[in-house]
C-alpha atoms as a PDB file:
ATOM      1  CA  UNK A   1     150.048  85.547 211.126  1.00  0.00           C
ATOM      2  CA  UNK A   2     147.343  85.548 213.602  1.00  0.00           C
ATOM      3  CA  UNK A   3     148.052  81.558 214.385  1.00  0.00           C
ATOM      4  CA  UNK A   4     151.774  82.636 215.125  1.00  0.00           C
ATOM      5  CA  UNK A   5     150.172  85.493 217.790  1.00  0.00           C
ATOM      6  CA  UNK A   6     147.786  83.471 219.034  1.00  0.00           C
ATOM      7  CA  UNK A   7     150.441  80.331 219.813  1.00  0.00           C
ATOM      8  CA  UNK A   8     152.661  83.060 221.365  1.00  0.00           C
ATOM      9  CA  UNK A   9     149.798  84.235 223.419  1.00  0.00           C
ATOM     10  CA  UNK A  10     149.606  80.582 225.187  1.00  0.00           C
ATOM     11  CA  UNK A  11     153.130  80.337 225.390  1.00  0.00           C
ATOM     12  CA  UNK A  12     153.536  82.900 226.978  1.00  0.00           C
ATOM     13  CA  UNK A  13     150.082  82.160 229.082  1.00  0.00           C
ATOM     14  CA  UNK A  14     151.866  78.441 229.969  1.00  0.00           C
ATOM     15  CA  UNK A  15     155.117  80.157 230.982  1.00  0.00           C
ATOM     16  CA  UNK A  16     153.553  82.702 233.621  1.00  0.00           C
ATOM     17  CA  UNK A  17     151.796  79.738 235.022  1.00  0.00           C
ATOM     18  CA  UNK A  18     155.017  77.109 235.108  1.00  0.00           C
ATOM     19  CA  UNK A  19     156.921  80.587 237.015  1.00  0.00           C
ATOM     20  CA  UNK A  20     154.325  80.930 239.283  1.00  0.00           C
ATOM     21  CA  UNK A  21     154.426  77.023 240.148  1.00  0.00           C
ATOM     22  CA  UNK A  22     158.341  77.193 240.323  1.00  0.00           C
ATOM     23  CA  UNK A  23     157.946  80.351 242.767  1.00  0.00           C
ATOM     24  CA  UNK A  24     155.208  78.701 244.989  1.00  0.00           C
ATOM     25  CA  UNK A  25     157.115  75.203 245.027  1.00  0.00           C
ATOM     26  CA  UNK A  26     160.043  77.425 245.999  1.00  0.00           C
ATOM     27  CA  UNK A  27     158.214  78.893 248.761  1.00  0.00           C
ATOM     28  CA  UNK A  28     157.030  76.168 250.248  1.00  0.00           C
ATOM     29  CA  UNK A  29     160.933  74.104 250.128  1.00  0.00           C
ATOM     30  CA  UNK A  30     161.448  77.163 251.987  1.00  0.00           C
ATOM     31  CA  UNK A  31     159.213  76.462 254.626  1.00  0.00           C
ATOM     32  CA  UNK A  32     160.380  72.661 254.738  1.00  0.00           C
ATOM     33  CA  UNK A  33     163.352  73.858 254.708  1.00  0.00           C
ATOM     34  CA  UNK A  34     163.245  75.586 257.452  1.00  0.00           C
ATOM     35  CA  UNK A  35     161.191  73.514 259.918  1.00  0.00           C
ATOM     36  CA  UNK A  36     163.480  70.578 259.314  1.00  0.00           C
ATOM     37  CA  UNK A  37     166.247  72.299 259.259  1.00  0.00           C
ATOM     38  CA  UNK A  38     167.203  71.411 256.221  1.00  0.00           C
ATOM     39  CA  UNK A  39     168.285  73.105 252.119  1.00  0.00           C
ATOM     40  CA  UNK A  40     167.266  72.401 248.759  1.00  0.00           C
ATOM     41  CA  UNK A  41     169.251  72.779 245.968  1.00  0.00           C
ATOM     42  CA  UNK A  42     167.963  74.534 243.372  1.00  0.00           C
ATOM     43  CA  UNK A  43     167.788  71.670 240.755  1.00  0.00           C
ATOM     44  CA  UNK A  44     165.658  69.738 243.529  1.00  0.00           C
ATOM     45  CA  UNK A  45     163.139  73.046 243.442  1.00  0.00           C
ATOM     46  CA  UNK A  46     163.157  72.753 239.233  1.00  0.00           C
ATOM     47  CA  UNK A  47     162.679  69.147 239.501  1.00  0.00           C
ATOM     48  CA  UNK A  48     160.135  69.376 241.686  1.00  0.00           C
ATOM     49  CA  UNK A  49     158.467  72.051 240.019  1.00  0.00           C
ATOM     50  CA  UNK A  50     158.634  70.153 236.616  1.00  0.00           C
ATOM     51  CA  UNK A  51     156.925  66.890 238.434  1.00  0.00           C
ATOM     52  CA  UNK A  52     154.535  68.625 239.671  1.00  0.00           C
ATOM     53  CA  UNK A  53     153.514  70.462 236.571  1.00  0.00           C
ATOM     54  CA  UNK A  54     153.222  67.303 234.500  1.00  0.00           C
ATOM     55  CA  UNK A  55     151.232  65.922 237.093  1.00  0.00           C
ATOM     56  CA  UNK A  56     148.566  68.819 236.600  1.00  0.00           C
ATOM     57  CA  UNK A  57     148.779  68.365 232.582  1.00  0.00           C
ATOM     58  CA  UNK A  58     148.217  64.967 233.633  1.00  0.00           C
ATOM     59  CA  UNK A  59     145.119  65.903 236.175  1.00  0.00           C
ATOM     60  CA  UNK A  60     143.529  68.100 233.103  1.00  0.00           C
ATOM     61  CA  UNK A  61     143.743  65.893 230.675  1.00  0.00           C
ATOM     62  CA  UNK A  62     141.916  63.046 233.317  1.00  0.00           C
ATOM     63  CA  UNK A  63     139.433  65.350 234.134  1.00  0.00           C
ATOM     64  CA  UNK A  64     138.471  66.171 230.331  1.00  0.00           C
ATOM     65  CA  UNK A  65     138.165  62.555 229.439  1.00  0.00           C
ATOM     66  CA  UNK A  66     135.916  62.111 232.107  1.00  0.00           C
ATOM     67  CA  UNK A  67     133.557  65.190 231.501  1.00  0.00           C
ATOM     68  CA  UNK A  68     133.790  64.112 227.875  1.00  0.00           C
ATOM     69  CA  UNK A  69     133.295  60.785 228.670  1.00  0.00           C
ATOM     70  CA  UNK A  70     129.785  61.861 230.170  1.00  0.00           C
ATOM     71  CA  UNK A  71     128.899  63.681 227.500  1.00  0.00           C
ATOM     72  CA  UNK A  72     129.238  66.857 229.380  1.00  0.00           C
ATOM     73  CA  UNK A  73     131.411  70.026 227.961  1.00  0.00           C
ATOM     74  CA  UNK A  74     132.062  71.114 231.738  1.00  0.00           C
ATOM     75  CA  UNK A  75     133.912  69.301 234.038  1.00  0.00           C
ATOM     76  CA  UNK A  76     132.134  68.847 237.834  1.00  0.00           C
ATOM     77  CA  UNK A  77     133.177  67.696 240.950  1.00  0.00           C
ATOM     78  CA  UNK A  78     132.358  64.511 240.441  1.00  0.00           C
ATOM     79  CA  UNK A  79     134.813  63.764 237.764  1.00  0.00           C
ATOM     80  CA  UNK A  80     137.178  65.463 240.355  1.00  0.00           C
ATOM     81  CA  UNK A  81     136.303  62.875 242.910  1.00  0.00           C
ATOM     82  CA  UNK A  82     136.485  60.005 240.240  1.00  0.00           C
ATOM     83  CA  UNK A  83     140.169  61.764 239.338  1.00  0.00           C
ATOM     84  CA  UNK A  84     141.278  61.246 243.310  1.00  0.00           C
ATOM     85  CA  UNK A  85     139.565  57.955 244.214  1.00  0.00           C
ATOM     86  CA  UNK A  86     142.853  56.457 244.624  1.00  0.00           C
ATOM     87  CA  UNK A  87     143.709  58.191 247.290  1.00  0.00           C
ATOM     88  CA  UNK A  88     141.150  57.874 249.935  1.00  0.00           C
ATOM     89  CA  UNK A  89     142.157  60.915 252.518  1.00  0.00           C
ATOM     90  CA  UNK A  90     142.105  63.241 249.438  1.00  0.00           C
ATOM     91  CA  UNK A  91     138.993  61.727 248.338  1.00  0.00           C
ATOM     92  CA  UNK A  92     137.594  62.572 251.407  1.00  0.00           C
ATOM     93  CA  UNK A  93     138.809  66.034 251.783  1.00  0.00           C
ATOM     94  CA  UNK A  94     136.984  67.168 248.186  1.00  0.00           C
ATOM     95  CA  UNK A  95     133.716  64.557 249.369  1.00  0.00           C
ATOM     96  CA  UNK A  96     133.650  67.147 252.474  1.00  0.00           C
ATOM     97  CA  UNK A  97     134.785  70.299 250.360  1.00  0.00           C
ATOM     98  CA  UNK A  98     132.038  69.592 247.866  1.00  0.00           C
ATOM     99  CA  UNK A  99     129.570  68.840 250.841  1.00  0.00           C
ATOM    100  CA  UNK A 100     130.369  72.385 251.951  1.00  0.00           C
ATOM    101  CA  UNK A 101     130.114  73.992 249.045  1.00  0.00           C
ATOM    102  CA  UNK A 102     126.713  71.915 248.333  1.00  0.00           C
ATOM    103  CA  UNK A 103     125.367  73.454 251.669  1.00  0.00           C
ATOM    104  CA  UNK A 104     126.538  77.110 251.374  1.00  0.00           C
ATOM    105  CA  UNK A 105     124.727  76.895 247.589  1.00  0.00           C
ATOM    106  CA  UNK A 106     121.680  75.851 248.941  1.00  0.00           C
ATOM    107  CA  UNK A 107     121.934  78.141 251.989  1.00  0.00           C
ATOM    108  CA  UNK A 108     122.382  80.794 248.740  1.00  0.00           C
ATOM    109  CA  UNK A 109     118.746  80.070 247.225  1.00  0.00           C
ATOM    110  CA  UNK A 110     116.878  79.887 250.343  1.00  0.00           C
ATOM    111  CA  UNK A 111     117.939  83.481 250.852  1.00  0.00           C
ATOM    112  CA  UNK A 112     117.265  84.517 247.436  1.00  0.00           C
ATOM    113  CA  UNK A 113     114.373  82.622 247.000  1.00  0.00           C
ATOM    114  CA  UNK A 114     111.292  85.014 247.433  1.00  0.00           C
ATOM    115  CA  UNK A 115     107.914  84.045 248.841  1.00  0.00           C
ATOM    116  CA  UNK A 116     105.501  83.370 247.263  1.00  0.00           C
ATOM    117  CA  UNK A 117     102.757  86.109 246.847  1.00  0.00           C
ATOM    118  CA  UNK A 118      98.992  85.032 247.127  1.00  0.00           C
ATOM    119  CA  UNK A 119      97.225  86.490 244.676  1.00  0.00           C
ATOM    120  CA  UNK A 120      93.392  87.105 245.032  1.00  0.00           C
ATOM    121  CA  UNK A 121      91.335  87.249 241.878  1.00  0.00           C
ATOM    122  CA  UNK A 122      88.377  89.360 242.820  1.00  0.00           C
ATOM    123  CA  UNK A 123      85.347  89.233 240.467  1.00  0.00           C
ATOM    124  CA  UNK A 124      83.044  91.889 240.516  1.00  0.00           C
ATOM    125  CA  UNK A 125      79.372  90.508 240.312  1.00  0.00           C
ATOM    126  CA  UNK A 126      76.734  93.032 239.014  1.00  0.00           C
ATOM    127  CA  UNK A 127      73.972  93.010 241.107  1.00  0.00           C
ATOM    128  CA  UNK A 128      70.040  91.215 239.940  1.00  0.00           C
ATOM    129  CA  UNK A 129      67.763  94.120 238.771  1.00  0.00           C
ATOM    130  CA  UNK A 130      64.467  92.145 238.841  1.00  0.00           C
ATOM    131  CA  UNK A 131      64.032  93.689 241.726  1.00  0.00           C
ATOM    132  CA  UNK A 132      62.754  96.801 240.540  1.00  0.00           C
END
């Protein structure tokens, strides 16, 4: 019973996701739609919708083999930039995304990172009694 539940659970999951692609491609046909003066029919919105939802099945799936094929469990942005390096502008977009967010990381530590703190060892020395 609690397999049934749980496959419902990411059925359910998958379909909020596919209805939020559908309403965002919708959105931006809109937009095209209304800069070129132009419609879409709503089977060209579904279709698109459905292309580009394989298309990120197919992205995921890419981007696992190649964090598995590493022998890593997470996937970085280098197996992103190995997924895109087809396409050279978008391959250059993420190079300069990552590059930012390689710089604002960095810029993260120096602010966090405290100084250091000098610490003196003082050893007391008991003084000579010969002298007495």
């Amino acid at each position: 019973m609690a397999d049934t539940s749980k496959s419902f659970d990411e059925l359910n999951k998958q379909q909020g996701l596919k209805a939020a692609v559908h309403y965002t491609t919708g959105r931006i046909c809109q937009e095209v739609a209304a800069d070129q003066n132009k419609k879409f029919n709503r089977q060209v919105v579904a279709v698109i919708t459905e292309a580009a939802w394989k298309k990120c099945e197919q992205f995921a799936f890419d981007l696992e083999l190649f964090a598995k094929h590493a022998k890593r469990n997470t996937i970085n942005s280098e197996d992103v930039m190995l997924l895109v390096r087809k396409s050279p502008k978008l391959l250059k977009h993420i190079s300069e995304l990552n590059d930012q967010l390689i710089a604002k990381k960095g810029d993260a530590k120096k602010k966090v990172r405290k100084p250091k703190s000098t610490s003196v060892t003082v050893t007391e020395v008991e003084g000579d009694n010969s002298r007495s």
